[in-house]
N, C-alpha and C. Protein backbone atom coordinates (compact mmCIF):
# COMPACT_ATOMS: atom_id res chain seq x y z
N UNK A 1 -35.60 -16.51 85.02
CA UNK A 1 -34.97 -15.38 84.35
C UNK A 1 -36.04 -14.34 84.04
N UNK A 2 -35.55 -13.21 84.34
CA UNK A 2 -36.79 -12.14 83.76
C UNK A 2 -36.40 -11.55 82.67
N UNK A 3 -37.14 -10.76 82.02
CA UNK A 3 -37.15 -10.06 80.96
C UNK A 3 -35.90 -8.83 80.81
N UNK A 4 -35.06 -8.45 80.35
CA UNK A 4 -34.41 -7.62 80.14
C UNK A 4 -34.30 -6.60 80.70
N UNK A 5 -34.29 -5.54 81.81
CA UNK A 5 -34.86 -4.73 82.17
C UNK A 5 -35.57 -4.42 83.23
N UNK A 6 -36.05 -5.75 83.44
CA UNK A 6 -36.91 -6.01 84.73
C UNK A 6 -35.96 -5.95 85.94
N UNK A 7 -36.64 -5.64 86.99
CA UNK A 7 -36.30 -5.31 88.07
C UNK A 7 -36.50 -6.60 89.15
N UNK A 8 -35.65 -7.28 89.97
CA UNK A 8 -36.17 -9.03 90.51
C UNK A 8 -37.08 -8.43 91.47
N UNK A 9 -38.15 -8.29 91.24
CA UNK A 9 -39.05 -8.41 92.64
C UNK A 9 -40.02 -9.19 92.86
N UNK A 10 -40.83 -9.99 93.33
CA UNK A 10 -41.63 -10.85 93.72
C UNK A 10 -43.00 -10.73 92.99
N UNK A 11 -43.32 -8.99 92.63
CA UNK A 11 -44.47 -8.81 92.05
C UNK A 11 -44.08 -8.90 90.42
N UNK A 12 -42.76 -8.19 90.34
CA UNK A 12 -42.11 -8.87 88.29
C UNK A 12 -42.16 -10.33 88.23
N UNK A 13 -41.94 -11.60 89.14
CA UNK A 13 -41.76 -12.62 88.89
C UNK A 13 -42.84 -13.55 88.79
N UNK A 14 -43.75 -12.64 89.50
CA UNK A 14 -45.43 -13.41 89.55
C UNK A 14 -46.26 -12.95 88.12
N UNK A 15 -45.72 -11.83 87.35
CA UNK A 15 -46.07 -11.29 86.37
C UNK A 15 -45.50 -12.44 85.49
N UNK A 16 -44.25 -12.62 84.98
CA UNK A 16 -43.57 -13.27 84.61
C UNK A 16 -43.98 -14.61 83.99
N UNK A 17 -44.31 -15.39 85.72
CA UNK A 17 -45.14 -16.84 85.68
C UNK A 17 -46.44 -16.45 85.19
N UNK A 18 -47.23 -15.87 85.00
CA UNK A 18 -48.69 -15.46 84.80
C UNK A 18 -48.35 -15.46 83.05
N UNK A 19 -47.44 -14.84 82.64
CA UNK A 19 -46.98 -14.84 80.87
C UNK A 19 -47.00 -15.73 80.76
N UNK A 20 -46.15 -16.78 81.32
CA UNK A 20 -45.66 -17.93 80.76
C UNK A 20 -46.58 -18.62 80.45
N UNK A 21 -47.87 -18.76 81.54
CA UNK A 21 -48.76 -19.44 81.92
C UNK A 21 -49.09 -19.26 80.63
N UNK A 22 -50.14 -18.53 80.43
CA UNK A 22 -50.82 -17.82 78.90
C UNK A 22 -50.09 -17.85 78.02
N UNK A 23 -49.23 -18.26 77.75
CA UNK A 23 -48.09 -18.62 76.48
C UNK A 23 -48.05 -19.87 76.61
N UNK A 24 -48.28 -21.00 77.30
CA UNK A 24 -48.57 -22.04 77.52
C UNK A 24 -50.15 -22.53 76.83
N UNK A 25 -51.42 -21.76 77.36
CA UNK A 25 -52.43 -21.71 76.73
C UNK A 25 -52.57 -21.66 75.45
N UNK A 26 -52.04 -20.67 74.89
CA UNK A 26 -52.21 -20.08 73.44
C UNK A 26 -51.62 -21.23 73.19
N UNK A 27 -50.06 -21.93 73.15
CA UNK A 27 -49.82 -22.96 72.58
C UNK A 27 -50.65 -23.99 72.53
N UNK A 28 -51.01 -24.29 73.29
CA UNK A 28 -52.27 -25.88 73.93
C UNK A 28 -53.35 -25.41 72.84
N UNK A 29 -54.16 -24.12 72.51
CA UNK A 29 -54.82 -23.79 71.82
C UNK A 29 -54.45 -24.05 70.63
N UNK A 30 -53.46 -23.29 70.06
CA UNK A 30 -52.95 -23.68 68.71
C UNK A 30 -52.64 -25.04 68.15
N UNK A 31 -52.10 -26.08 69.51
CA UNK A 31 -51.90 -27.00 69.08
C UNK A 31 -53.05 -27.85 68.73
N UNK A 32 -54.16 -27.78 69.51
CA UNK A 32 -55.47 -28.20 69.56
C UNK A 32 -56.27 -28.28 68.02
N UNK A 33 -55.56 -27.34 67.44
CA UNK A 33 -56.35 -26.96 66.31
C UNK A 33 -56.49 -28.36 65.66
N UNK A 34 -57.28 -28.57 64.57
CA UNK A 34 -57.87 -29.52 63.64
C UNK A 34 -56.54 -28.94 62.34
N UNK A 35 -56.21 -30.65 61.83
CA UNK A 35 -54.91 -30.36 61.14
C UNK A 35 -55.50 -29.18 59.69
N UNK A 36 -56.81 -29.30 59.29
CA UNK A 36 -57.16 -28.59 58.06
C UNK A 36 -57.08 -27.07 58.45
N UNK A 37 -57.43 -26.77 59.87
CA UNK A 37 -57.57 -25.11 60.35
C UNK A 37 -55.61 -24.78 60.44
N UNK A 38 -54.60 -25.55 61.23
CA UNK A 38 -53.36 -25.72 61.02
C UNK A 38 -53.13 -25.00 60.17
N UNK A 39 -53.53 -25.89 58.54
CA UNK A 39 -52.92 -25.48 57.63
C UNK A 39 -52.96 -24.24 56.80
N UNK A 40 -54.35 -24.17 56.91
CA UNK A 40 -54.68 -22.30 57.11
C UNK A 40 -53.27 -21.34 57.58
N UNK A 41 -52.86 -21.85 58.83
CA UNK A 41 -52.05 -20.72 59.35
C UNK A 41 -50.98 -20.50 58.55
N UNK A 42 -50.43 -20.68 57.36
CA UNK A 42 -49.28 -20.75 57.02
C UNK A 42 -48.73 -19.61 56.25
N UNK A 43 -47.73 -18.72 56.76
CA UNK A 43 -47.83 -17.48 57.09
C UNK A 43 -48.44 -16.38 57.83
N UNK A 44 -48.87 -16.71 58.90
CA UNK A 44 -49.72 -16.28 59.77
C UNK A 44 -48.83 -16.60 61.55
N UNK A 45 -48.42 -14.86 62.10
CA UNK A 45 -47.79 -15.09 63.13
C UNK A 45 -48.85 -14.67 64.40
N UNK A 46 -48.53 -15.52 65.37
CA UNK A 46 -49.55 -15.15 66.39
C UNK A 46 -48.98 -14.29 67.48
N UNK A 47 -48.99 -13.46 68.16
CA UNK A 47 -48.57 -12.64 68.58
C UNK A 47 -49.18 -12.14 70.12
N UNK A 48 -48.46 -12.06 71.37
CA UNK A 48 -49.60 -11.93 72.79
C UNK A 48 -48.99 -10.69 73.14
N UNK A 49 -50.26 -9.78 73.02
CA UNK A 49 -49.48 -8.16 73.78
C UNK A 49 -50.45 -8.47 75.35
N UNK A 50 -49.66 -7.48 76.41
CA UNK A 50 -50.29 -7.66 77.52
C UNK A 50 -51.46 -6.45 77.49
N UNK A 51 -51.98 -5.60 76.78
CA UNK A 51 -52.92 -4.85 76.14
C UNK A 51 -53.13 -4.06 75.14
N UNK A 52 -54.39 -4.05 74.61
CA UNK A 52 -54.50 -3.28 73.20
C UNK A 52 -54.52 -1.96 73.29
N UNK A 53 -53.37 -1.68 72.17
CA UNK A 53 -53.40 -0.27 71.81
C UNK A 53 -54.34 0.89 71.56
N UNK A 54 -54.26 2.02 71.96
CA UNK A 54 -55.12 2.64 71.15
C UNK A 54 -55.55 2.28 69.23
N UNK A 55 -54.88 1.80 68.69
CA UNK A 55 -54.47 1.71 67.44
C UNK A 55 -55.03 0.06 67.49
N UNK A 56 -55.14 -0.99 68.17
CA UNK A 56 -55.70 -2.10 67.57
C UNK A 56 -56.73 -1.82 68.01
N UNK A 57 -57.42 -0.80 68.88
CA UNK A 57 -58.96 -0.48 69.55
C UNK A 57 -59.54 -0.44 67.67
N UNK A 58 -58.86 0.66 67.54
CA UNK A 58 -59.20 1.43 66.09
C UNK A 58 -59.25 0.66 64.89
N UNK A 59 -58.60 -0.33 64.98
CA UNK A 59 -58.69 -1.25 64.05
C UNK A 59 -59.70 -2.49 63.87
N UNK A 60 -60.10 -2.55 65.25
CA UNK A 60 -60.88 -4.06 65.74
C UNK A 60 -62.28 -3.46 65.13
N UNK A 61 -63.76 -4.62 64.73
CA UNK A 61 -64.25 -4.49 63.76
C UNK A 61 -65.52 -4.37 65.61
N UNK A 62 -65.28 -4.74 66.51
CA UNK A 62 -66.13 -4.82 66.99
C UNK A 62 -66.56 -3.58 68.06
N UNK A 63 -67.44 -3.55 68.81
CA UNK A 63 -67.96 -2.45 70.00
C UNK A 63 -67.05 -1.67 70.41
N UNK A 64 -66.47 -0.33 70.42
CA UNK A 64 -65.15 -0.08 71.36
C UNK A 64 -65.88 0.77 72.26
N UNK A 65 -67.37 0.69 72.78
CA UNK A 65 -68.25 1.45 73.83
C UNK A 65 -67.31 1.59 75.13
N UNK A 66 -66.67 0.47 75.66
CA UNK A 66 -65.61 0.67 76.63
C UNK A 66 -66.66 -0.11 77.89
N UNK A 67 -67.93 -1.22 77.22
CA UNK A 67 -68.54 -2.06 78.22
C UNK A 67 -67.51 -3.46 77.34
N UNK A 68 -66.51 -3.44 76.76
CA UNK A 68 -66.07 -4.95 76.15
C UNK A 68 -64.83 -4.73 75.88
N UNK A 69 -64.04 -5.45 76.40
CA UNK A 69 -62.45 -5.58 76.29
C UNK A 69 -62.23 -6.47 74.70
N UNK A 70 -61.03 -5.55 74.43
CA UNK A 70 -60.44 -6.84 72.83
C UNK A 70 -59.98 -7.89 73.23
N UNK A 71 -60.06 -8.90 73.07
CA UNK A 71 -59.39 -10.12 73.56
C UNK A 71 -58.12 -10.32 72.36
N UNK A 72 -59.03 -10.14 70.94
CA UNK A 72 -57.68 -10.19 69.82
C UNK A 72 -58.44 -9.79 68.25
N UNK A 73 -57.33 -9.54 67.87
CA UNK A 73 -57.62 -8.93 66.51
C UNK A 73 -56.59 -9.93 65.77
N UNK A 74 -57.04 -9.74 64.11
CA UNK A 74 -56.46 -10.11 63.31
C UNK A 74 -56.17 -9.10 62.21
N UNK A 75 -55.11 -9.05 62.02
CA UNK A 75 -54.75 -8.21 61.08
C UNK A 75 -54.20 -8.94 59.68
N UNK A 76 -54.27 -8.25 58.94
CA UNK A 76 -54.02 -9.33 57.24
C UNK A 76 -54.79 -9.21 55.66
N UNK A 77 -54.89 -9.89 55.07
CA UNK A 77 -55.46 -10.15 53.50
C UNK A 77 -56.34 -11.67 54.12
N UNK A 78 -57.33 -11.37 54.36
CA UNK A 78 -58.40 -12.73 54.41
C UNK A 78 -57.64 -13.73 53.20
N UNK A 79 -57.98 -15.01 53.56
CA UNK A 79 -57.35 -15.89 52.46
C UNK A 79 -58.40 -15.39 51.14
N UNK A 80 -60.05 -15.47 51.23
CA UNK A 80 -60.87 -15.02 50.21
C UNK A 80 -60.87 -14.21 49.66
N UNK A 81 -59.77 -13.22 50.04
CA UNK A 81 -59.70 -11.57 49.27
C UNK A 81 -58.57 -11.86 48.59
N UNK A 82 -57.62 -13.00 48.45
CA UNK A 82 -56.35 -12.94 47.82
C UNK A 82 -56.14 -13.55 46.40
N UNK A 83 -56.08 -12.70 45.72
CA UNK A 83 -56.07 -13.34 44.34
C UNK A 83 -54.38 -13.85 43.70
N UNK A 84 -54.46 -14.20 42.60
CA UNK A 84 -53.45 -15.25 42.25
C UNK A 84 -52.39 -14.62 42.37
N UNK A 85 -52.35 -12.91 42.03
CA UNK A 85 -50.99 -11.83 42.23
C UNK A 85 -50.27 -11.89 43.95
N UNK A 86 -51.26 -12.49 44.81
CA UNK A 86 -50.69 -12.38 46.11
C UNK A 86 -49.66 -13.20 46.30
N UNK A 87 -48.60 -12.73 47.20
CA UNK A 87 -47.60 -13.12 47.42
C UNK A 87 -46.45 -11.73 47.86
N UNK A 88 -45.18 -12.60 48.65
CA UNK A 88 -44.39 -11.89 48.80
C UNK A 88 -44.51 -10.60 50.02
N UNK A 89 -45.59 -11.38 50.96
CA UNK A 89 -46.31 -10.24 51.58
C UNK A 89 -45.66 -10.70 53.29
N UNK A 90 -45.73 -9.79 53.37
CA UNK A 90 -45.66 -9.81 55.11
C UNK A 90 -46.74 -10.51 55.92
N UNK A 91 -46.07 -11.54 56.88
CA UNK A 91 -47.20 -12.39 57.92
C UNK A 91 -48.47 -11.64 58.29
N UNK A 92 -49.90 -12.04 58.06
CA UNK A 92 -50.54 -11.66 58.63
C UNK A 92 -50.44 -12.34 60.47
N UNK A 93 -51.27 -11.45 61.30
CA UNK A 93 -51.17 -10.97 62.46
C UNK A 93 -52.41 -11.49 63.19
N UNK A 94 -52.17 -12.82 63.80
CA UNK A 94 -53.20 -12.78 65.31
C UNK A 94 -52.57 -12.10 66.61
N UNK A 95 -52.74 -11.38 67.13
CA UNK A 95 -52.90 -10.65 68.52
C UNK A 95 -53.28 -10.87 69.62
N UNK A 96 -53.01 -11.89 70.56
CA UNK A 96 -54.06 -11.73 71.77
C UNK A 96 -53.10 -11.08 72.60
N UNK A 97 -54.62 -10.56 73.48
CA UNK A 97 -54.07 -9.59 74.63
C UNK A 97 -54.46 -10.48 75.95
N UNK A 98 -53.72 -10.44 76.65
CA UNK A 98 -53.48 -11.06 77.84
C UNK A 98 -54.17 -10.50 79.07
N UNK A 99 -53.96 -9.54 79.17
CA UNK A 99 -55.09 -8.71 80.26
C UNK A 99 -56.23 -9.04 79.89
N UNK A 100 -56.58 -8.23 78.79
CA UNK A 100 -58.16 -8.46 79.22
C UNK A 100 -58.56 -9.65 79.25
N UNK A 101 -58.02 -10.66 78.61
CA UNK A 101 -58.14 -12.38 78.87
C UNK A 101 -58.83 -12.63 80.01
N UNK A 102 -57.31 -12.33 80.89
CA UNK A 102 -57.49 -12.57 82.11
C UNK A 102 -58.58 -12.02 83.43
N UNK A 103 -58.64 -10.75 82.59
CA UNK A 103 -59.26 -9.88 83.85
C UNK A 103 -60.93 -10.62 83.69
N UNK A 104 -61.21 -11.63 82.16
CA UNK A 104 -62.57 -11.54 81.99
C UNK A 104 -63.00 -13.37 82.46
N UNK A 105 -62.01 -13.66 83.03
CA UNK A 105 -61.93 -15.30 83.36
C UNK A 105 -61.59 -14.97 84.52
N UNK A 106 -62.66 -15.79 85.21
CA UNK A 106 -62.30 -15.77 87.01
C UNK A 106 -61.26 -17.64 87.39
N UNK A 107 -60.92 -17.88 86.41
CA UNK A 107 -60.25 -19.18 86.68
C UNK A 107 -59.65 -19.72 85.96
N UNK A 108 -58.38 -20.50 85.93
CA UNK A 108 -57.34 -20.72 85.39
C UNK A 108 -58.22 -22.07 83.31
N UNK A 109 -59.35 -22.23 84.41
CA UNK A 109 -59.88 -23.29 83.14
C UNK A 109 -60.88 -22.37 81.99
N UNK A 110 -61.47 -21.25 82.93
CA UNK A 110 -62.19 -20.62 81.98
C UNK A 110 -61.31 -19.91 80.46
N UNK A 111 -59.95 -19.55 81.51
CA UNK A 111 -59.25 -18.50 80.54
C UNK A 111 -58.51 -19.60 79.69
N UNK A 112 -58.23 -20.83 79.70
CA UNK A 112 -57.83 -21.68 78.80
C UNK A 112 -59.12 -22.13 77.43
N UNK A 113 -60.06 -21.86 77.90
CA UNK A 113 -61.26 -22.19 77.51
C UNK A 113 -61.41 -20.95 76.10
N UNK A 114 -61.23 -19.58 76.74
CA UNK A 114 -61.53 -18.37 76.24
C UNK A 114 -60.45 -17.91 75.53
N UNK A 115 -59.20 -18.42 75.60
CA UNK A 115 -58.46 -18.20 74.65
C UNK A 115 -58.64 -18.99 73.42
N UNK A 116 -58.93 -20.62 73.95
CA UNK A 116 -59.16 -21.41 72.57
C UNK A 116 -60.22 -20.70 71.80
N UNK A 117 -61.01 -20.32 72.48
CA UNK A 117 -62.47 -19.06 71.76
C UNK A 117 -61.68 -18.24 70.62
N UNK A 118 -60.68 -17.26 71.58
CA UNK A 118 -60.46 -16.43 71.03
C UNK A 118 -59.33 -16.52 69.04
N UNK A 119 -58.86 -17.92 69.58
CA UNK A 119 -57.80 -18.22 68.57
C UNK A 119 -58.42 -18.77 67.72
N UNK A 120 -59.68 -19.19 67.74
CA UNK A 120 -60.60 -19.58 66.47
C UNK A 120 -61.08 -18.50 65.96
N UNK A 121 -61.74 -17.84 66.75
CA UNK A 121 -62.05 -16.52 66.39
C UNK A 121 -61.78 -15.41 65.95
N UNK A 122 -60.00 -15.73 66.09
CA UNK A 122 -59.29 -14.59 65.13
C UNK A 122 -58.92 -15.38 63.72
N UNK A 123 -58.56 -16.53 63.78
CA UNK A 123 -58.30 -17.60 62.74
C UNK A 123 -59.89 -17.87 61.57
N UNK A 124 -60.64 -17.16 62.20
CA UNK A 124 -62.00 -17.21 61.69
C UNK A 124 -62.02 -16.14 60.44
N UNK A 125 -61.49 -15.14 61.20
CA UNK A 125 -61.16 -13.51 60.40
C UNK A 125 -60.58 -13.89 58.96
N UNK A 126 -59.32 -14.49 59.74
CA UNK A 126 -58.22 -15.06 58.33
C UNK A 126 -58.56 -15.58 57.43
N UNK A 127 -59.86 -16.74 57.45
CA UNK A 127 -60.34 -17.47 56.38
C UNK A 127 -61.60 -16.43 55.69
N UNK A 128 -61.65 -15.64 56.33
CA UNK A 128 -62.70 -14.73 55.29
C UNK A 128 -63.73 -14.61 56.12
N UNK A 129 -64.47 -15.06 57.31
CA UNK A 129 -65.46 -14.54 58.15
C UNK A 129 -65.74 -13.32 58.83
N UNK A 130 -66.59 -12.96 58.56
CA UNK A 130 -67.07 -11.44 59.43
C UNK A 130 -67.35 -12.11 60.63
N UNK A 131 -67.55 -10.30 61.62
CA UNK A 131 -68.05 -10.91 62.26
C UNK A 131 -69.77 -11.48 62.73
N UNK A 132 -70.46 -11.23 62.04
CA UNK A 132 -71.75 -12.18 61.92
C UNK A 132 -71.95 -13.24 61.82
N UNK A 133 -70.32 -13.79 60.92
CA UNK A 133 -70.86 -15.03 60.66
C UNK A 133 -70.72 -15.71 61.84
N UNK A 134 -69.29 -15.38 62.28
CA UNK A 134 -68.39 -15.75 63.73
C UNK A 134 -69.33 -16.43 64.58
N UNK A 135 -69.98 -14.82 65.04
CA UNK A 135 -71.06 -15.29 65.42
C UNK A 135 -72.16 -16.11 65.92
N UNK A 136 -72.68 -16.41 64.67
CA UNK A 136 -73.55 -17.38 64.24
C UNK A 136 -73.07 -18.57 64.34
N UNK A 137 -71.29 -19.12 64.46
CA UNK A 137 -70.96 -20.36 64.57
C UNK A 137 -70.80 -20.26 65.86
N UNK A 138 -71.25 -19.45 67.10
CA UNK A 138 -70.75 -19.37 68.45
C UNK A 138 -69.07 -19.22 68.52
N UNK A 139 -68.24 -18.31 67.87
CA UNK A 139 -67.24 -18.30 68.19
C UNK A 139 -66.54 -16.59 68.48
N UNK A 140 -68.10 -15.99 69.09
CA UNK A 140 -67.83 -14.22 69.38
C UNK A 140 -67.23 -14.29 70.80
């Protein structure tokens, strides 16, 4: 089945399977997680655009020189910035983008590899890490 809109052609349906694929990943990733990082997520929606906006460029904390693709941003209230008044708030936001994923993995194991990167690495944000610290734990 394709997407709403879509047109059946051979090059929409290879697009299609290529989503799925990477929606497959991200799950395997997420599921992967360690039950204590899990529980972190709670309120926290993860979200796969097939590229970043001008507007998450602008938002992302890192290089936007245009030598480094976003892989993903997090958007939100770090858990460490939230004091006892918090609540009642709208899901914070992991993002991955799917293109540049892909375009930066020459193989189906690297980009499974580089998403699990990337979903720590935005889940990193959430618990209160810059990116230095990120970093420093190898998870840039």
């Amino acid at each position: 089945m394709l997407y709403w809109g879509m047109r059946e052609t051979a090059a929409n349906r290879a697009k299609l399977l290529r989503r799925r694929l990477f929606e497959r990943l991200v799950v395997r990733a997420l599921d992967g997680l360690p039950p204590e990082l899990r529980a972190m997520m709670d309120n926290v929606e993860v979200l796969i655009e097939d590229e970043p906006t001008a507007a998450h460029l602008a938002e992302s904390d890192g290089p936007n020189d245009g030598d480094d693709e976003l892989f993903g941003l997090y958007q939100g209230t770090p858990l460490i910035e939230r004091s006892s008044s918090y609540g009642m708030a709208l899901p914070d936001t992991i993002t991955l983008f799917r293109g540049p994923l892909e375009r930066a993995c020459p193989n189906q194991a690297e980009l499974a590899y580089q998403v699990r990167v990337t979903v720590v690495h935005e889940l990193s944000h959430h618990v209160g890490l810059d990116e230095d610290r990120v970093a420093a734990l190898g998870w840039a």
